[in-house]
N, C-alpha and C. Protein backbone atom coordinates (compact mmCIF):
# COMPACT_ATOMS: atom_id res chain seq x y z
N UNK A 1 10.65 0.31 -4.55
CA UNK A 1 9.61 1.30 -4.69
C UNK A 1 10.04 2.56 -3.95
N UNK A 2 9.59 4.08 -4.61
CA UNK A 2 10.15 5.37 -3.81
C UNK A 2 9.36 5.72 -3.59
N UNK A 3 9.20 6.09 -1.95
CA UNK A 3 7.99 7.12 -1.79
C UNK A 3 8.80 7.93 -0.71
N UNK A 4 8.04 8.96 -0.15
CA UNK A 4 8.48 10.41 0.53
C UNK A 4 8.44 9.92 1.64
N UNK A 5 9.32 11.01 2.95
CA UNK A 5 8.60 10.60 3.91
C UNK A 5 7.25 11.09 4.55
N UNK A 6 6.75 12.29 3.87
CA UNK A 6 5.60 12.92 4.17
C UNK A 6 4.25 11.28 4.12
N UNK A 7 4.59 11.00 2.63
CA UNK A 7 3.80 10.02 2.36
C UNK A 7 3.67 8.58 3.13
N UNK A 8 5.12 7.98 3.51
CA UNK A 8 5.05 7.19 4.88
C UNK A 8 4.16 7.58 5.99
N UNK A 9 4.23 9.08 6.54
CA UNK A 9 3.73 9.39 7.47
C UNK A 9 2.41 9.35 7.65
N UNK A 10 2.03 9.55 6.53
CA UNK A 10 0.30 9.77 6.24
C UNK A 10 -0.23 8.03 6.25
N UNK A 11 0.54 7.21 5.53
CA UNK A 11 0.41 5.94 5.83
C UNK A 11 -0.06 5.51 7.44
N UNK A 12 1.02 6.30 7.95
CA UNK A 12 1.34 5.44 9.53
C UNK A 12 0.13 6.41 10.41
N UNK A 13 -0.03 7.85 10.03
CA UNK A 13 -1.16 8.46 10.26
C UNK A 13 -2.35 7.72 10.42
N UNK A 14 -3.27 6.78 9.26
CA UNK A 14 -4.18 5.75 8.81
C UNK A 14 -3.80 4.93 9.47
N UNK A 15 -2.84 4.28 9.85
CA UNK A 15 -2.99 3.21 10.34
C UNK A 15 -3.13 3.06 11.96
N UNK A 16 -2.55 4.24 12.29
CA UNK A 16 -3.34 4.38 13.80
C UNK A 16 -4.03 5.15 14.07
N UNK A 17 -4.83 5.42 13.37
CA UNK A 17 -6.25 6.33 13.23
C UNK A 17 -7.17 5.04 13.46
N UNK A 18 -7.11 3.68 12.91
CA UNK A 18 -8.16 2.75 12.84
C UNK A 18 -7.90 1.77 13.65
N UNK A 19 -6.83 1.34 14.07
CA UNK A 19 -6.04 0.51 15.19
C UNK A 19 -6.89 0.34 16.00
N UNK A 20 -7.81 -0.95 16.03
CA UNK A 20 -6.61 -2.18 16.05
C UNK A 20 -7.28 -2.69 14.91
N UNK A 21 -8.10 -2.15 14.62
CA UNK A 21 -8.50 -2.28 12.86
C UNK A 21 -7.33 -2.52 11.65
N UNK A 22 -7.56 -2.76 10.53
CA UNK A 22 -6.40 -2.85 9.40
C UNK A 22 -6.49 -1.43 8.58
N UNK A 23 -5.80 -0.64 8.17
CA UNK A 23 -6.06 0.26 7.30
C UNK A 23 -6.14 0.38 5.37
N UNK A 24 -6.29 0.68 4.91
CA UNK A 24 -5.62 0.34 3.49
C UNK A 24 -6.08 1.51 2.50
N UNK A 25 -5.33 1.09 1.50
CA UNK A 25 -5.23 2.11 0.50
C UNK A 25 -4.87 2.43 -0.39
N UNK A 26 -4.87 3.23 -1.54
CA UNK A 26 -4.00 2.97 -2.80
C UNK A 26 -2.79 3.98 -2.80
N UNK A 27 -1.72 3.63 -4.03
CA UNK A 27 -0.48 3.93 -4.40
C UNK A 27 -0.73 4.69 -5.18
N UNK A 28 -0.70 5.77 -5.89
CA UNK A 28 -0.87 6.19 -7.07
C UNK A 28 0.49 6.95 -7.46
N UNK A 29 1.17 6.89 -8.82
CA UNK A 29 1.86 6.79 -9.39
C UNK A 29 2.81 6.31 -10.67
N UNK A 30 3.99 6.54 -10.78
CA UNK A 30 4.67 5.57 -11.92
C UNK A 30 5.07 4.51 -12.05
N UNK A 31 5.40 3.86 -12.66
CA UNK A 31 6.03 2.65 -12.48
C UNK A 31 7.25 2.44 -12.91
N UNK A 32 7.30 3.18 -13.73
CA UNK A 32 8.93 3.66 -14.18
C UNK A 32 9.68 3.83 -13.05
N UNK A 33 11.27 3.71 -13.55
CA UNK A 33 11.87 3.49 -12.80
C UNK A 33 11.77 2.87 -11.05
N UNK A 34 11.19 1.87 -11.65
CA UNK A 34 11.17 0.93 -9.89
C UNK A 34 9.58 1.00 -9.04
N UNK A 35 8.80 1.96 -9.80
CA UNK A 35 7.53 2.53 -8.88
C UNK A 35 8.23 3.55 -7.99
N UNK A 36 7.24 4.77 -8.36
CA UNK A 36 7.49 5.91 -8.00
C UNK A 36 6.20 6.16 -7.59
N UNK A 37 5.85 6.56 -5.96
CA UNK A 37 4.87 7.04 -5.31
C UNK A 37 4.74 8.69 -5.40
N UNK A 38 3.55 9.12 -6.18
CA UNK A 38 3.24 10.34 -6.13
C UNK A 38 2.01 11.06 -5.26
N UNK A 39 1.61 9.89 -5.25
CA UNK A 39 0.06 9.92 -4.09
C UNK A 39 -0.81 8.67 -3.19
N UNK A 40 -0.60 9.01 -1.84
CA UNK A 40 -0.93 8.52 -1.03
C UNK A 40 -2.10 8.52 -1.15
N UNK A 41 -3.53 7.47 -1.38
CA UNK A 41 -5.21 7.43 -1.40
C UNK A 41 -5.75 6.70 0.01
N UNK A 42 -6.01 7.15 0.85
CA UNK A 42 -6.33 6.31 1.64
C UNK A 42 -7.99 5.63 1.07
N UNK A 43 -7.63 4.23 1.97
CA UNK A 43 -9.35 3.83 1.29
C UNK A 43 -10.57 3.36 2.58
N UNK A 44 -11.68 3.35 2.83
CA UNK A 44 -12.55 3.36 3.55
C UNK A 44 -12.31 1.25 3.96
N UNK A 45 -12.23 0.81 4.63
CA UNK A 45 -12.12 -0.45 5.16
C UNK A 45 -13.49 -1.15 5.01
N UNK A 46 -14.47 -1.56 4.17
CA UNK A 46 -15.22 -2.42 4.42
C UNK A 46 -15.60 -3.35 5.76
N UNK A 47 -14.32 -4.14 5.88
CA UNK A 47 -15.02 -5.34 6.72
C UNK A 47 -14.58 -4.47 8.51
N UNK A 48 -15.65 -4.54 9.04
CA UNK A 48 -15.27 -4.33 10.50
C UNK A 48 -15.86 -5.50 11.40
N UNK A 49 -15.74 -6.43 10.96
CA UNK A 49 -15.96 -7.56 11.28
C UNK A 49 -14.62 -8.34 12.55
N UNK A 50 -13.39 -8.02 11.23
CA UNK A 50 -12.26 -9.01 11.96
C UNK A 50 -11.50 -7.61 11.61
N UNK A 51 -10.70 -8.00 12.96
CA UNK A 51 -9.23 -6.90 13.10
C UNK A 51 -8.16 -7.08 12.03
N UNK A 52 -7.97 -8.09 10.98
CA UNK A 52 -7.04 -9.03 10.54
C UNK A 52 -7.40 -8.86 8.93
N UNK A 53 -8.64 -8.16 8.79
CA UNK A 53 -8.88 -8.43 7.16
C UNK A 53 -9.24 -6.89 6.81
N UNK A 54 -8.87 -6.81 5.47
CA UNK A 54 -9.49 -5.22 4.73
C UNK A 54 -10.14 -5.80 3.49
N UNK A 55 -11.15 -4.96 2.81
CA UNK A 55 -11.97 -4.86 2.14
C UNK A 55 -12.10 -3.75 1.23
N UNK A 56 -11.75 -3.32 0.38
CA UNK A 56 -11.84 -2.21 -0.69
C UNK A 56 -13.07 -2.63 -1.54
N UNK A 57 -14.00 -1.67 -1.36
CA UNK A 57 -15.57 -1.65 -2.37
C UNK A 57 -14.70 -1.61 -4.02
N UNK A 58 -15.62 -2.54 -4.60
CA UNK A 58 -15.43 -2.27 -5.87
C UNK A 58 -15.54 -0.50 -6.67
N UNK A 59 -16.56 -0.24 -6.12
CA UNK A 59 -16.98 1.60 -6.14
C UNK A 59 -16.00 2.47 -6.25
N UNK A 60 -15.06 1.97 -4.82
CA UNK A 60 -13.89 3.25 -4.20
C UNK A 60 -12.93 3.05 -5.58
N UNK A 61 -12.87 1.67 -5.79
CA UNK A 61 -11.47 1.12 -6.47
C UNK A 61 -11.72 2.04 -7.94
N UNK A 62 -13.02 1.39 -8.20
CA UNK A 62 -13.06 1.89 -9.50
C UNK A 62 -12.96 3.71 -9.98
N UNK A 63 -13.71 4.39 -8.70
CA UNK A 63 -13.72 5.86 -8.60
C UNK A 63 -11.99 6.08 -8.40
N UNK A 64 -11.44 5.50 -7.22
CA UNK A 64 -9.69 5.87 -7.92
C UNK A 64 -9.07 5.72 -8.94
N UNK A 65 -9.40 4.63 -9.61
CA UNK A 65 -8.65 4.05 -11.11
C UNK A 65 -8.85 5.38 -12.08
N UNK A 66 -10.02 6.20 -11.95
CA UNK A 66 -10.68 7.04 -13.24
C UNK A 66 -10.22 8.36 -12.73
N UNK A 67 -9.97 8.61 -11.39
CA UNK A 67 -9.43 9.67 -10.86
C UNK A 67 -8.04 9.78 -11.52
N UNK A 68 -7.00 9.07 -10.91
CA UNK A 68 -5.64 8.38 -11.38
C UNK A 68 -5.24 8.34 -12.86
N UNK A 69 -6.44 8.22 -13.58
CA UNK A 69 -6.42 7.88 -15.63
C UNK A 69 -6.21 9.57 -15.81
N UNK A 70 -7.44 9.73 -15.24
CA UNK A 70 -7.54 12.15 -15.45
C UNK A 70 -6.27 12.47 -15.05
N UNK A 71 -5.41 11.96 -13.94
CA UNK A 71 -4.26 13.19 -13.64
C UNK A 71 -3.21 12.41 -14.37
N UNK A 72 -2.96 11.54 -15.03
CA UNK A 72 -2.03 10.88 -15.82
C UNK A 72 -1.01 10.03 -14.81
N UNK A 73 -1.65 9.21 -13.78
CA UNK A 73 -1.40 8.11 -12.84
C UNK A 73 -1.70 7.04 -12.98
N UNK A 74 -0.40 6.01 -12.22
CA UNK A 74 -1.21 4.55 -12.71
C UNK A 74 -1.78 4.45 -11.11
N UNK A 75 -2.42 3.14 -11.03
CA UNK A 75 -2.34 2.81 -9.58
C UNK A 75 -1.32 1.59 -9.64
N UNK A 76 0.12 2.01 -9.12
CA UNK A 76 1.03 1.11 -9.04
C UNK A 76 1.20 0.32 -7.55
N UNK A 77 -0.02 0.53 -6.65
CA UNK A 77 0.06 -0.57 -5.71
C UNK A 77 -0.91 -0.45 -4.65
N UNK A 78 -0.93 -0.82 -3.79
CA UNK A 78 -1.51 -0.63 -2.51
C UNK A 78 -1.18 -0.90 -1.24
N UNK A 79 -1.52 -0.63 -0.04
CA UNK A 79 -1.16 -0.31 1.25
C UNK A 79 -2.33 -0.97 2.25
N UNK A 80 -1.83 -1.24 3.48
CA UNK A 80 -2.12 -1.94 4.48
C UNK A 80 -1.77 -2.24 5.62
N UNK A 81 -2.54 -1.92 6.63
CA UNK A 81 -1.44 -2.50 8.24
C UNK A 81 -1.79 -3.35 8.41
N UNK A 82 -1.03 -4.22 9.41
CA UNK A 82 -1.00 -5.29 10.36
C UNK A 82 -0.86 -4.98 11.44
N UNK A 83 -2.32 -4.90 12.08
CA UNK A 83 -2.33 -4.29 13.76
C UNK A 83 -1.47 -5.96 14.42
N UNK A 84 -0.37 -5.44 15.03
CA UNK A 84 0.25 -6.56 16.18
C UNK A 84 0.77 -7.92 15.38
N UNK A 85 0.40 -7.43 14.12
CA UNK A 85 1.59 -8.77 13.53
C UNK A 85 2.40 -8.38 12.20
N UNK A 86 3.55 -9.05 12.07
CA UNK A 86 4.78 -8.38 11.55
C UNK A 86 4.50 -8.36 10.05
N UNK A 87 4.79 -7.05 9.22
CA UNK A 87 4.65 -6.65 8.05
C UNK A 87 4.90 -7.32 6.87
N UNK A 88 4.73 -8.75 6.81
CA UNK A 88 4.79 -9.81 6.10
C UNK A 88 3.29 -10.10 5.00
N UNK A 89 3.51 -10.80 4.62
CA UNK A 89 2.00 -11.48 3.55
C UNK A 89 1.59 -12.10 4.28
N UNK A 90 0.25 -11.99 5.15
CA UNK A 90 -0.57 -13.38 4.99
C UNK A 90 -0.88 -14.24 4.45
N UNK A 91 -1.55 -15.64 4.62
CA UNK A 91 -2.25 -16.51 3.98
C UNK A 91 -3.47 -15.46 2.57
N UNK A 92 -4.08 -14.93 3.64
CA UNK A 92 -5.31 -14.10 3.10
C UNK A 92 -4.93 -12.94 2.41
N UNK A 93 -3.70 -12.69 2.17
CA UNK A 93 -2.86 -11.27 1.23
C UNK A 93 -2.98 -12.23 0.35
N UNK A 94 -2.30 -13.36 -0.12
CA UNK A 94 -1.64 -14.34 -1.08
C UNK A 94 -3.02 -14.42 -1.51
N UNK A 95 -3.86 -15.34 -1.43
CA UNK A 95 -4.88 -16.07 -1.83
C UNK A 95 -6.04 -14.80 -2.59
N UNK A 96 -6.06 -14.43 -1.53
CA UNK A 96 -7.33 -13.15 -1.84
C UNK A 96 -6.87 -11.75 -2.03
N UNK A 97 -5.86 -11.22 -1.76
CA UNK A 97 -5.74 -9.78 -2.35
C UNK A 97 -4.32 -8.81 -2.88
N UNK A 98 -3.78 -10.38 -3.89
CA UNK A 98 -2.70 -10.24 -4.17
C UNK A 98 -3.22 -10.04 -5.86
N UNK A 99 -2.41 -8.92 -6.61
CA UNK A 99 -2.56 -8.46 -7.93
C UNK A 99 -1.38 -8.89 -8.70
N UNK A 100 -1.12 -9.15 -10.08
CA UNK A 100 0.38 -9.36 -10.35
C UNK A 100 0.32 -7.95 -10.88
N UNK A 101 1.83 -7.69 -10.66
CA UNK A 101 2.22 -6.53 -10.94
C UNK A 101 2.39 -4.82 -10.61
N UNK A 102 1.54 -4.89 -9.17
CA UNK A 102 1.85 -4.12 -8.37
C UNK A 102 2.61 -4.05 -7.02
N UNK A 103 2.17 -3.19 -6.40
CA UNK A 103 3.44 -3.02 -5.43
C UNK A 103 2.10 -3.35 -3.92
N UNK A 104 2.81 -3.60 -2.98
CA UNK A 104 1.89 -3.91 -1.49
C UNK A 104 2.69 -3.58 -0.60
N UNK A 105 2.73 -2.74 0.30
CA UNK A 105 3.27 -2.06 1.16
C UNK A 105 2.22 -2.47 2.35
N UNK A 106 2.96 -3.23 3.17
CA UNK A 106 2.69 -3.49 4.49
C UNK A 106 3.19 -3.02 6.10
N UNK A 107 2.41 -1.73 6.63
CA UNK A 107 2.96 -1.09 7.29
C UNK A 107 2.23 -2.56 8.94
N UNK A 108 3.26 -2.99 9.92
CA UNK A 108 3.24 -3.11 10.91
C UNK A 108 3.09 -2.17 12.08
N UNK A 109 1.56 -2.04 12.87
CA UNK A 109 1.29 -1.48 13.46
C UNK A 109 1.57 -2.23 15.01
N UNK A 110 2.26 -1.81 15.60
CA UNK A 110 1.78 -2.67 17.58
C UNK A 110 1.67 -1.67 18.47
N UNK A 111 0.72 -2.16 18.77
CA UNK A 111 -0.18 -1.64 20.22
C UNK A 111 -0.19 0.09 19.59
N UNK A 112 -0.34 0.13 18.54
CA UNK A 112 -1.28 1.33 17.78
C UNK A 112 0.02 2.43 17.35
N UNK A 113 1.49 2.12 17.34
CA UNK A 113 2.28 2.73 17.18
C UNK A 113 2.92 2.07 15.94
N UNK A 114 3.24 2.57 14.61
CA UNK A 114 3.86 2.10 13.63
C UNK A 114 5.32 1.99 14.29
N UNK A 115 5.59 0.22 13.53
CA UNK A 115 6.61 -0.37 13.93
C UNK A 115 7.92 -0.68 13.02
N UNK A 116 7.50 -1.44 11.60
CA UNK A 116 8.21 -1.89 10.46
C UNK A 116 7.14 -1.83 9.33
N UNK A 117 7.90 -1.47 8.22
CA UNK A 117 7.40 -1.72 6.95
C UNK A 117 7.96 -2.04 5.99
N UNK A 118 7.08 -2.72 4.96
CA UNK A 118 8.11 -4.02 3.91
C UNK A 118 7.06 -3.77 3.39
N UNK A 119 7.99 -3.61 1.66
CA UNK A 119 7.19 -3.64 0.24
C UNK A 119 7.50 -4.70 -0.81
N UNK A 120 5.86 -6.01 -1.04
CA UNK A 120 5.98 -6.75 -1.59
C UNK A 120 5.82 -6.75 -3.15
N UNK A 121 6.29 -7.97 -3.97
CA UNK A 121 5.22 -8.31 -5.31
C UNK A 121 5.25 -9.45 -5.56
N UNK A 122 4.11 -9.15 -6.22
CA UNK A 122 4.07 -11.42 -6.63
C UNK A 122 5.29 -11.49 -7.50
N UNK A 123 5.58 -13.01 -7.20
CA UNK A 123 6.61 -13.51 -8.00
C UNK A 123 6.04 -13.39 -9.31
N UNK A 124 7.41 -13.41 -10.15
CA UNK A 124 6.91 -13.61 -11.72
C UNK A 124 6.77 -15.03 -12.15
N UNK A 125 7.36 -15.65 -11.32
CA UNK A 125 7.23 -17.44 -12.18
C UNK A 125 7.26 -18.08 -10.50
N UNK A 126 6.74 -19.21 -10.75
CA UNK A 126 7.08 -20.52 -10.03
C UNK A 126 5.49 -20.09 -8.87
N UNK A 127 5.63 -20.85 -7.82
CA UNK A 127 4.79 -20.66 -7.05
C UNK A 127 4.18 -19.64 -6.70
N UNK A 128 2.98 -19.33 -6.45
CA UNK A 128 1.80 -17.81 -6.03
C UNK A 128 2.65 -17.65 -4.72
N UNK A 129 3.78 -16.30 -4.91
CA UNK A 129 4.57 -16.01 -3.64
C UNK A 129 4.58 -14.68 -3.65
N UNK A 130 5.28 -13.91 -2.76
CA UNK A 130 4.95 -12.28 -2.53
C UNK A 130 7.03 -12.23 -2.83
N UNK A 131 7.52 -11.53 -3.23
CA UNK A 131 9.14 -11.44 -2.86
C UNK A 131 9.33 -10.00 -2.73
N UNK A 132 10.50 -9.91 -1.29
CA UNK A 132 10.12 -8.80 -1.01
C UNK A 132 10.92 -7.55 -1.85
N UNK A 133 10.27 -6.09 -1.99
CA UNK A 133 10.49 -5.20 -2.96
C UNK A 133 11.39 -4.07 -1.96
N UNK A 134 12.51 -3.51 -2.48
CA UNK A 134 13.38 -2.16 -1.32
C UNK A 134 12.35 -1.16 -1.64
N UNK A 135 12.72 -0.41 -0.45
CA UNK A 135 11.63 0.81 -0.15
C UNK A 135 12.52 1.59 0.28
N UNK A 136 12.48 2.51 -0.95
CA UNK A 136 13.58 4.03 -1.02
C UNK A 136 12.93 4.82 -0.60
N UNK A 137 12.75 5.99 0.69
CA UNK A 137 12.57 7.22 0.90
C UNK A 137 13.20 8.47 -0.38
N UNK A 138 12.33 9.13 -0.77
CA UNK A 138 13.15 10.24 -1.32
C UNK A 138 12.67 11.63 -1.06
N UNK A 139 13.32 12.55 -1.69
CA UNK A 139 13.55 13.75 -1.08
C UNK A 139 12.06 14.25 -1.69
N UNK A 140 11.46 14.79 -1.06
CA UNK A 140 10.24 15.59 -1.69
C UNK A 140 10.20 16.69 -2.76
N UNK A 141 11.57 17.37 -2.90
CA UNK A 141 12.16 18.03 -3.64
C UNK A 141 12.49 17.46 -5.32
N UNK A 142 13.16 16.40 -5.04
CA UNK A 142 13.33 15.15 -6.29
C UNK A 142 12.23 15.20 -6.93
N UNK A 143 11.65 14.69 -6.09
CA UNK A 143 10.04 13.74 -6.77
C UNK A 143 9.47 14.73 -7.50
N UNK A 144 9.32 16.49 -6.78
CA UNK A 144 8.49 17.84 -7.53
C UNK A 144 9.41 17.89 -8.64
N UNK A 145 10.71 17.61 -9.05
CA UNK A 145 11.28 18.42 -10.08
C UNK A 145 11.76 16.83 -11.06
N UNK A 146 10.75 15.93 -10.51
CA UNK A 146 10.73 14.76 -11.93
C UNK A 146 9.43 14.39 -12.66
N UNK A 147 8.39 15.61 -11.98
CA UNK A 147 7.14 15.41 -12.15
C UNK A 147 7.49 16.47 -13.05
């Protein structure tokens, strides 16, 4: 998956803006060639319950999807920290908020400073698994003159 580094930043921005909270959010973009990030969405966190879980309203999701259709975007994935544990899938990513066919970018937050990040997708066959996806930085320049 390619995204900028402006757009990393804004990621890692969110994610210690809410720390020790989880952050999350959508991908918006192509999917062509590999998933191509054109816009960073941050999304409002539902559960403030547990430090460990996020929650996207059906509302937000659906108001991005129709946003994303108007500017000729897909939503090719979504985003998330892990305050203090390593940028992997949870149990509760897998089970409950895993999509086939998009992209999941898991930024690792500790002690409120972005640490590592790893971009997943579900497997295509065999067991409900995440395998992990490369995460290309590109030039901000590129990206304006392929749009």
């Amino acid at each position: 998956m390619k995204i900028t580094d402006a757009q990393l930043k804004q990621i890692y921005a969110h994610a210690k803006e809410t720390y020790p909270y989880e952050c999350c959010g959508f991908l918006l973009g192509d999917f062509a060639g590999g998933g191509l990030v054109r816009e960073v969405r941050p999304a409002t966190n539902q559960n403030q319950e547990r430090t460990d879980r996020f929650v996207i309203s059906a509302v937000e999701s659906l108001k991005v999807q129709n946003e994303a259709d108007d500017a000729g975007l897909d939503v090719i994935g979504y985003y998330h920290s892990h305050p203090d544990y390593p940028p992997i899938p949870s149990q509760t990513d897998i089970t409950e908020g895993a999509f086939p066919n998009v992209y999941f970018l898991i930024t690792s937050i500790h002690e409120g400073m972005p640490l590592n990040t790893n971009v997943w997708r579900l497997a295509d066959e065999g067991l409900r698994r995440f395998e992990g996806v490369a995460l290309e930085i590109v030039d901000e320049a590129e990206l304006k003159n392929d749009g």
